[in-house]
C-alpha atoms as a PDB file:
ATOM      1  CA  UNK A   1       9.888  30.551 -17.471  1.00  0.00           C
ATOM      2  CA  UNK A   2      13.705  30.927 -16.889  1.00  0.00           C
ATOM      3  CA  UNK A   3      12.985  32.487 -13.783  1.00  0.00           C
ATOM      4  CA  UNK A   4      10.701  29.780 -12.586  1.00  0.00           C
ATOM      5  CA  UNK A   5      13.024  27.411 -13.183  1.00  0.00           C
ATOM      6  CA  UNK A   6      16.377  29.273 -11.688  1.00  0.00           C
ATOM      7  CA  UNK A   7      17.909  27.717  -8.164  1.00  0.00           C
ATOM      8  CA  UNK A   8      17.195  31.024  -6.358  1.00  0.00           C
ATOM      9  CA  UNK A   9      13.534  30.211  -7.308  1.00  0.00           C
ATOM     10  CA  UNK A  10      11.165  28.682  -4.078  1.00  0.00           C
ATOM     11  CA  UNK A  11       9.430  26.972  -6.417  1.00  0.00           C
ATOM     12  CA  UNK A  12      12.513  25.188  -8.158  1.00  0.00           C
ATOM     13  CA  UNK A  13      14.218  24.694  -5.151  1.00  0.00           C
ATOM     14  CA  UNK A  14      11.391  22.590  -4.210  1.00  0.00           C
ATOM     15  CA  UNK A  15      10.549  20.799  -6.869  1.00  0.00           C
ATOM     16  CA  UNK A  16      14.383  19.446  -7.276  1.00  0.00           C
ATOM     17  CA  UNK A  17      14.153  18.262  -3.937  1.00  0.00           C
ATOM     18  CA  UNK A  18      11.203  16.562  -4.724  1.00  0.00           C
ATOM     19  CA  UNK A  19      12.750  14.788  -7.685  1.00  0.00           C
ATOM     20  CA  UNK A  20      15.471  14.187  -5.854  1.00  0.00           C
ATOM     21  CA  UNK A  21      13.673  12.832  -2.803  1.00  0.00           C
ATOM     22  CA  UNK A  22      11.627  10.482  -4.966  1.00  0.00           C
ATOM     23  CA  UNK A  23      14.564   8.880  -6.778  1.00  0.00           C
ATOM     24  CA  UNK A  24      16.294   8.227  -3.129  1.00  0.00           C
ATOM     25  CA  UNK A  25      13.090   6.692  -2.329  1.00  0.00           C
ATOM     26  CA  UNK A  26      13.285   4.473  -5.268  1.00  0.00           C
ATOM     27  CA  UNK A  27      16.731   3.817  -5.024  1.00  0.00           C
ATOM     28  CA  UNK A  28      16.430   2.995  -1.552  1.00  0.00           C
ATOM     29  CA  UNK A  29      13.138   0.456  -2.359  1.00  0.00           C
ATOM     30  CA  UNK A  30      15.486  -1.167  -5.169  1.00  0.00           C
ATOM     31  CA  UNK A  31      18.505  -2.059  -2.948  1.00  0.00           C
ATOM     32  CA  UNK A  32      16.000  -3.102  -0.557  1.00  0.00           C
ATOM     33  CA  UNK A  33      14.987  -5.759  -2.538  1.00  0.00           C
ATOM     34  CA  UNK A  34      17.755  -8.625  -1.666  1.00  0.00           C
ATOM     35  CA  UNK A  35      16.353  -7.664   2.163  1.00  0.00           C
ATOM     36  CA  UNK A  36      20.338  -8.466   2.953  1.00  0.00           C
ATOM     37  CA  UNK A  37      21.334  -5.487   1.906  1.00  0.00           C
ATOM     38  CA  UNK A  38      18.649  -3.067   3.696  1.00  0.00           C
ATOM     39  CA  UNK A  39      20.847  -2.372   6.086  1.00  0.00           C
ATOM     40  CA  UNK A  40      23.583  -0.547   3.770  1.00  0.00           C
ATOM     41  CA  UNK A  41      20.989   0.722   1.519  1.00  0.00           C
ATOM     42  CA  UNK A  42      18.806   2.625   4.735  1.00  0.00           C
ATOM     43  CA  UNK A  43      22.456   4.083   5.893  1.00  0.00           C
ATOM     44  CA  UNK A  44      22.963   5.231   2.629  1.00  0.00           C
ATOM     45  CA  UNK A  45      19.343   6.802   2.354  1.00  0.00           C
ATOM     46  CA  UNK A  46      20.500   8.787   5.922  1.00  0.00           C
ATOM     47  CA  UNK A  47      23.694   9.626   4.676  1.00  0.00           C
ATOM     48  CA  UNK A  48      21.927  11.200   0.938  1.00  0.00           C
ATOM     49  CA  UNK A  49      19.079  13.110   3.170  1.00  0.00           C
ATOM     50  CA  UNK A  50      21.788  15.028   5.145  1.00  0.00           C
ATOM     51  CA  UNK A  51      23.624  16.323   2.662  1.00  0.00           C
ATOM     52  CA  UNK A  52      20.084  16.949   0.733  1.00  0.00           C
ATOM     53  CA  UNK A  53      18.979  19.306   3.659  1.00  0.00           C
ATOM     54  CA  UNK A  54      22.083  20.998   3.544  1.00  0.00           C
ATOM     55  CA  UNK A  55      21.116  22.080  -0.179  1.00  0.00           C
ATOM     56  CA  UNK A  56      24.153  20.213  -1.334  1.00  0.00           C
ATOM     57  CA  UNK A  57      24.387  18.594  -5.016  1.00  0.00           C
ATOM     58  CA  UNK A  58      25.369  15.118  -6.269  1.00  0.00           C
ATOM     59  CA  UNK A  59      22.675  13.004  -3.068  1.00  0.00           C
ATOM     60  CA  UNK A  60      22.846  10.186  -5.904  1.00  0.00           C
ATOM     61  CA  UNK A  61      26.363  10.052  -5.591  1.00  0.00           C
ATOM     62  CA  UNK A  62      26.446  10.448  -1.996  1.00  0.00           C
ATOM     63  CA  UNK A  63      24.223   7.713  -1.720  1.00  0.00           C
ATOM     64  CA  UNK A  64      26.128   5.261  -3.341  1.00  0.00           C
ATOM     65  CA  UNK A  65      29.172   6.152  -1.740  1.00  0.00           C
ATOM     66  CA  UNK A  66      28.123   5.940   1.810  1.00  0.00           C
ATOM     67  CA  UNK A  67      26.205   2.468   0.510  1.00  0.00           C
ATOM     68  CA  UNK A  68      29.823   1.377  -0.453  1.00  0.00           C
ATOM     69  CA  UNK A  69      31.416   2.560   2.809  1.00  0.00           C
ATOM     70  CA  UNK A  70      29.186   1.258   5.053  1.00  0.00           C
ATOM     71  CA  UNK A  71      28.309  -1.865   3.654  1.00  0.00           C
ATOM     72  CA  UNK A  72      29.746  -4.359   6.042  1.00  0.00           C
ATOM     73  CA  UNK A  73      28.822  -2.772   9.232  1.00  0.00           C
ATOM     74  CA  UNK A  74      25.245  -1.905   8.119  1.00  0.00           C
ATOM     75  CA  UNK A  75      24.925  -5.288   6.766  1.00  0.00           C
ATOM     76  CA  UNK A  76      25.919  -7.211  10.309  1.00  0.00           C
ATOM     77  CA  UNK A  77      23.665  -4.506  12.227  1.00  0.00           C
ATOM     78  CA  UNK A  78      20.638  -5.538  10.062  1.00  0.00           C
ATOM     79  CA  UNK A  79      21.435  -8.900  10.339  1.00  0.00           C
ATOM     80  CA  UNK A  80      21.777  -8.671  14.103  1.00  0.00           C
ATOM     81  CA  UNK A  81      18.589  -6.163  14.400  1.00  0.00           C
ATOM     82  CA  UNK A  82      16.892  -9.134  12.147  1.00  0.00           C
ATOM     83  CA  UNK A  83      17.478 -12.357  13.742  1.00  0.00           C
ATOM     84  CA  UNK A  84      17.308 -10.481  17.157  1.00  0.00           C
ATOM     85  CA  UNK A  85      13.771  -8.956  16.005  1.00  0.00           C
ATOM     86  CA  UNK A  86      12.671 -12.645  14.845  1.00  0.00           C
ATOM     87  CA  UNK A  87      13.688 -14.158  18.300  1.00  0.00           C
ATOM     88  CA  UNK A  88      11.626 -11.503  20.145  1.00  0.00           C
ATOM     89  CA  UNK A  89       8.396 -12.208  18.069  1.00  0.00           C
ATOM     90  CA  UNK A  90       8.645 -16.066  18.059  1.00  0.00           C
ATOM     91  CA  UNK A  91       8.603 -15.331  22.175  1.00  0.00           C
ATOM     92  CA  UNK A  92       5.707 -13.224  22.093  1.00  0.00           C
ATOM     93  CA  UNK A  93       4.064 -15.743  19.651  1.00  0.00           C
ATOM     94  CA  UNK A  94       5.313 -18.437  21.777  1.00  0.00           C
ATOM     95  CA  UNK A  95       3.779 -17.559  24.736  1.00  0.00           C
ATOM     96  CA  UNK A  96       0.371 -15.673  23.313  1.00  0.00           C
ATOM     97  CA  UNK A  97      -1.298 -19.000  24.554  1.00  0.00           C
ATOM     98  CA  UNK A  98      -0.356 -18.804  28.322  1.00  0.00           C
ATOM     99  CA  UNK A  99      -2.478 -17.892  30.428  1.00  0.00           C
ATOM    100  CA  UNK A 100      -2.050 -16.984  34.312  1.00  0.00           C
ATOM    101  CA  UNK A 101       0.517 -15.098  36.604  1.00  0.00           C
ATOM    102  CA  UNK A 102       3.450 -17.226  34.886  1.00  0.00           C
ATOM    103  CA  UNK A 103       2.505 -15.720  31.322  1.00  0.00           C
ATOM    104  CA  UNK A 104       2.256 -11.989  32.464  1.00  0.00           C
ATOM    105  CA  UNK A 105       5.979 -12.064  34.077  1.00  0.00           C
ATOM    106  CA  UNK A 106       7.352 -14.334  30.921  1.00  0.00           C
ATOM    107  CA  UNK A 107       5.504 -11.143  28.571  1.00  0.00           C
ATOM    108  CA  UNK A 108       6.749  -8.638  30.948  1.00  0.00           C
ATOM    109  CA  UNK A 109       9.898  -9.260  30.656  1.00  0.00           C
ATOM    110  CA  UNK A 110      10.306  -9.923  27.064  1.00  0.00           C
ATOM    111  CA  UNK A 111       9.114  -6.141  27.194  1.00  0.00           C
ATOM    112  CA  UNK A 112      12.739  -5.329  28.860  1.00  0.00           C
ATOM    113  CA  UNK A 113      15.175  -6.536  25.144  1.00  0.00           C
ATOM    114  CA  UNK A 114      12.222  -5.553  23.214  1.00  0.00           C
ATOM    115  CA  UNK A 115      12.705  -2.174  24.339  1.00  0.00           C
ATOM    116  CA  UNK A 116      16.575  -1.990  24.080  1.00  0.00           C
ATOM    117  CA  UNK A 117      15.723  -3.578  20.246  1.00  0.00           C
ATOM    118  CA  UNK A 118      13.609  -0.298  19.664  1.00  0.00           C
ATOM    119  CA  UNK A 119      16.468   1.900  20.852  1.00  0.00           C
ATOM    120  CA  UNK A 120      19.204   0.623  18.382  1.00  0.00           C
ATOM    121  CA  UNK A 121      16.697   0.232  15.628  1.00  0.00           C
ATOM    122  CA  UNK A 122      15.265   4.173  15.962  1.00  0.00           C
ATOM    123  CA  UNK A 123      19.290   5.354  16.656  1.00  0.00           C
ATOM    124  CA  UNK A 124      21.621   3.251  15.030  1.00  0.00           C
ATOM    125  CA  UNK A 125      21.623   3.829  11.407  1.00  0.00           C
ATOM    126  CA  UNK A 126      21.268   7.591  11.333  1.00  0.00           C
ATOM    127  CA  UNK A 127      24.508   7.556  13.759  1.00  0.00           C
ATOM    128  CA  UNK A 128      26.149   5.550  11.495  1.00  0.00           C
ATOM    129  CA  UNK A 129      25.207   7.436   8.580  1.00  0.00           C
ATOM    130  CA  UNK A 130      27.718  10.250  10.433  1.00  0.00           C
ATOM    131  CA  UNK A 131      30.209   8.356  12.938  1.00  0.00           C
ATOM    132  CA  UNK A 132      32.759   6.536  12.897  1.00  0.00           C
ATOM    133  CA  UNK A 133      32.092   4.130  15.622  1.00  0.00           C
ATOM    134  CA  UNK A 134      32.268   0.183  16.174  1.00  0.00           C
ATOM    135  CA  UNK A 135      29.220  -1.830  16.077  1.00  0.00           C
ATOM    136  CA  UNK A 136      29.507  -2.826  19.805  1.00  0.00           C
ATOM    137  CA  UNK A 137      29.918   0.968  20.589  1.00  0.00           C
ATOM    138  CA  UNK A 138      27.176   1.899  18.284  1.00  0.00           C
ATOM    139  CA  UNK A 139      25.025  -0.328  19.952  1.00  0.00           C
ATOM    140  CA  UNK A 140      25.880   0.958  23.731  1.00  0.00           C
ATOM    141  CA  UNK A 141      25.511   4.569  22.306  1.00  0.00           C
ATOM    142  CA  UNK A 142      21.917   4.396  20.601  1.00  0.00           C
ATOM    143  CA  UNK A 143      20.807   2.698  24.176  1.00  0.00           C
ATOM    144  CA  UNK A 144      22.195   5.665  26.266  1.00  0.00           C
ATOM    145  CA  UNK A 145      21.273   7.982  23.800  1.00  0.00           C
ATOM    146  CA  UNK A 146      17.301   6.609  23.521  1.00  0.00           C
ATOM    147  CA  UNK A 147      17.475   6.730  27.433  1.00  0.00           C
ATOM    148  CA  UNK A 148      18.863  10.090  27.747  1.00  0.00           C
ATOM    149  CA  UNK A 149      16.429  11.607  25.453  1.00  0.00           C
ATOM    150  CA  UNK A 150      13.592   9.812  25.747  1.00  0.00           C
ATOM    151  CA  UNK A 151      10.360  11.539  24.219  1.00  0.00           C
ATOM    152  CA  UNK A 152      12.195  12.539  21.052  1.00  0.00           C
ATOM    153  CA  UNK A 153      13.017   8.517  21.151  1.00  0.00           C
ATOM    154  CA  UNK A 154       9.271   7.833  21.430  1.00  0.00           C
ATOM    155  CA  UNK A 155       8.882  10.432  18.591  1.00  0.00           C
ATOM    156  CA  UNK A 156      11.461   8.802  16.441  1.00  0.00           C
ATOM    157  CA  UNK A 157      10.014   5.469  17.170  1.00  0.00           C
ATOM    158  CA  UNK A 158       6.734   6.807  15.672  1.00  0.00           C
ATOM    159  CA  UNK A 159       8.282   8.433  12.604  1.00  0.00           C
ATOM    160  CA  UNK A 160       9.579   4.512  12.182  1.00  0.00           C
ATOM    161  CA  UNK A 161       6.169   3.173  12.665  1.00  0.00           C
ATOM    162  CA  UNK A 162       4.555   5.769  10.385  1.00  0.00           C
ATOM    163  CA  UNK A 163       3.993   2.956   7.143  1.00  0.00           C
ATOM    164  CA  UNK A 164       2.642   0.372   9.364  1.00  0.00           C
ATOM    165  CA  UNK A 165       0.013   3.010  10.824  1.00  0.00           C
ATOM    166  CA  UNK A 166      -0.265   4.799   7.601  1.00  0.00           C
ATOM    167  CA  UNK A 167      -1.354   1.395   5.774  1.00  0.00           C
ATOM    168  CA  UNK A 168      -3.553   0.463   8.644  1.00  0.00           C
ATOM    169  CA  UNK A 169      -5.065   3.897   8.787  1.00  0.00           C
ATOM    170  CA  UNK A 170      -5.686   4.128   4.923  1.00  0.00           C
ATOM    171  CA  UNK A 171      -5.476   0.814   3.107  1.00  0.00           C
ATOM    172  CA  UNK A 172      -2.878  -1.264   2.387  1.00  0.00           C
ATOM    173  CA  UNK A 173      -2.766  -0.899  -1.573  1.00  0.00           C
ATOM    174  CA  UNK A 174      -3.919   2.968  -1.655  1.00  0.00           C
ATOM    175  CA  UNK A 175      -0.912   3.676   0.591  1.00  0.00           C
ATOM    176  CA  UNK A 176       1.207   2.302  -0.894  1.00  0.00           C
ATOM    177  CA  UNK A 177       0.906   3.083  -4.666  1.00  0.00           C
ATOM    178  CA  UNK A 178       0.595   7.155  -3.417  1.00  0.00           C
ATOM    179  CA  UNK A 179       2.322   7.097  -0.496  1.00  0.00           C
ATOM    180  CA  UNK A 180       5.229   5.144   0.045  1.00  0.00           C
ATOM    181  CA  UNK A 181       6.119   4.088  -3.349  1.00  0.00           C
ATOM    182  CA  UNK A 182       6.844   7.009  -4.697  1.00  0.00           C
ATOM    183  CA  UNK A 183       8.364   9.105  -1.675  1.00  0.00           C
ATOM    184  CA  UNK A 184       7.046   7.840   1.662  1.00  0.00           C
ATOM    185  CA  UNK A 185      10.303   6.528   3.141  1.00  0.00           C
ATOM    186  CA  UNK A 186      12.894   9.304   2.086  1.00  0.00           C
ATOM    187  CA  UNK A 187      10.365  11.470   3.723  1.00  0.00           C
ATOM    188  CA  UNK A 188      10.467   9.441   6.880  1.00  0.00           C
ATOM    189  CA  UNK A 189      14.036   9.695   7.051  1.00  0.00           C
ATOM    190  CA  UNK A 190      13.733  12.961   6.343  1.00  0.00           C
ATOM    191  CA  UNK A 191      11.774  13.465   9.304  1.00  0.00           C
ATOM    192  CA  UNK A 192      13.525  11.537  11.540  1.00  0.00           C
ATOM    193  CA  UNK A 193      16.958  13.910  10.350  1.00  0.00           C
ATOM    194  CA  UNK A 194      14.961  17.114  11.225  1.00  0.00           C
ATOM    195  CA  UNK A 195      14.150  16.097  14.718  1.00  0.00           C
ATOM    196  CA  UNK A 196      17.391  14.161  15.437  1.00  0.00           C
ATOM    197  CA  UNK A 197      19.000  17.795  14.599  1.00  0.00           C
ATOM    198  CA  UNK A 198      19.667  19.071  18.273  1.00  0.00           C
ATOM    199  CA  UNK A 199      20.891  15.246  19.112  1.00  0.00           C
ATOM    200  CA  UNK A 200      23.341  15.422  16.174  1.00  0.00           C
ATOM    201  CA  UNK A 201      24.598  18.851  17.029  1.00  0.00           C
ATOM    202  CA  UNK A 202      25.321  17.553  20.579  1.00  0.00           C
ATOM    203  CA  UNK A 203      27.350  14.502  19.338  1.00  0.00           C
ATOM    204  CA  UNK A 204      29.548  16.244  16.716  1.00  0.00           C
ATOM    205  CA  UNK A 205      30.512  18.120  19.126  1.00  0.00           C
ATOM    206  CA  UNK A 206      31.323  16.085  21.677  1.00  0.00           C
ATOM    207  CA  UNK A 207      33.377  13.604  19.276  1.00  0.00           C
ATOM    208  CA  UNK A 208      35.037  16.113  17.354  1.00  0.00           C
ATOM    209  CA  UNK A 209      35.779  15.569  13.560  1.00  0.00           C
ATOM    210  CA  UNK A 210      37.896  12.867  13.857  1.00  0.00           C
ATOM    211  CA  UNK A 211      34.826  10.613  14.441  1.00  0.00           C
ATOM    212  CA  UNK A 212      32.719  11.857  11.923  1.00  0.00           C
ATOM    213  CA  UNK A 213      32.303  10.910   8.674  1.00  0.00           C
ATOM    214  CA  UNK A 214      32.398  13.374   5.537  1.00  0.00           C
ATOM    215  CA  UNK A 215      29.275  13.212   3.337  1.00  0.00           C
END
């Protein structure tokens, strides 16, 4: 039994991450709760899964650290990424009703900001999770960045989509009482660390360790 349970073990290796994955997941559903701070509390969550991958200790910690750091530039992302998200889906639901040449062109381009919306929102708080980086520049970079490296964006975007299509897939309460509840979002972001991995390399590089952040 004490081997089973040693930190060399496979099997205790991944059943701490586990446990630790599942309280992020809580955590992260918890400070998600005011819906003003989501922002700060999905940077955080980012933050917590790198250094979890690395097989470092204390994710709690690090989690409530990078909550505290990033507070007020998470907080006026979400809030821009909010309102800006609300103002494309009033249009949409605005114009569902038209019909004709005029209402294809108005949909079409709505298609154009809904697009850039999709880039910051896939890109923006895993960067600033690691950078340090204004919020116009962060903006500017997760456009480039989406455009430059497209179908991992398209990837990431579905990663992001995966509880909507999850619930519509397999039922609304089943998912999420054995699904997301418990650990479906840490594993998203998770997921979405793991394939932003070459992207991340490239960019640390680039800016140098004056611009990133220490976890």
């Amino acid at each position: 039994m004490h081997k089973l349970l040693e930190d060399s073990n496979p099997f205790a290796r991944f059943l701490s991450r586990t446990v630790d994955l599942c309280g992020l997941n809580l955590l992260w559903m918890a400070l998600c709760l005011p819906v003003v701070t989501a922002g700060a509390a999905t940077c955080a969550l980012h933050a917590a899964v790198t250094r979890l991958r690395r097989d470092e200790g204390g994710v709690f910690r690090c989690f409530f650290r990078a909550f505290k750091r990033d507070f007020r530039q998470a907080t006026a992302l979400w809030l821009l990424l909010a309102a800006a998200g609300a103002g494309l889906a009033a249009s949409f639901w605005l114009t569902s009703a038209w019909r004709g040449a005029p209402a294809i062109a108005v949909r079409a381009a709505l298609c154009v900001p809904m697009a850039l919306w999709m880039l910051v929102a896939v890109y923006s708080f895993p960067l600033l999770a690691r950078f340090q980086v204004s919020l116009g520049g962060l903006i500017s970079d997760c456009v480039l960045l989406g455009l430059a490296k497209f179908p991992r964006t398209v990837l990431l975007a579905l990663i992001n989509l995966a509880p909507v299509l999850v619930v519509y897939f397999l039922g609304g309460m089943s998912a999420a009482v054995f699904i997301w509840v418990p650990v479906g979002f840490a594993l998203a972001a998770l997921a979405v660390e793991r394939c932003l991995d070459p992207v991340m390399a490239e960019l640390e590089a680039s800016a140098g360790k004056t611009r990133r952040k220490s976890s």
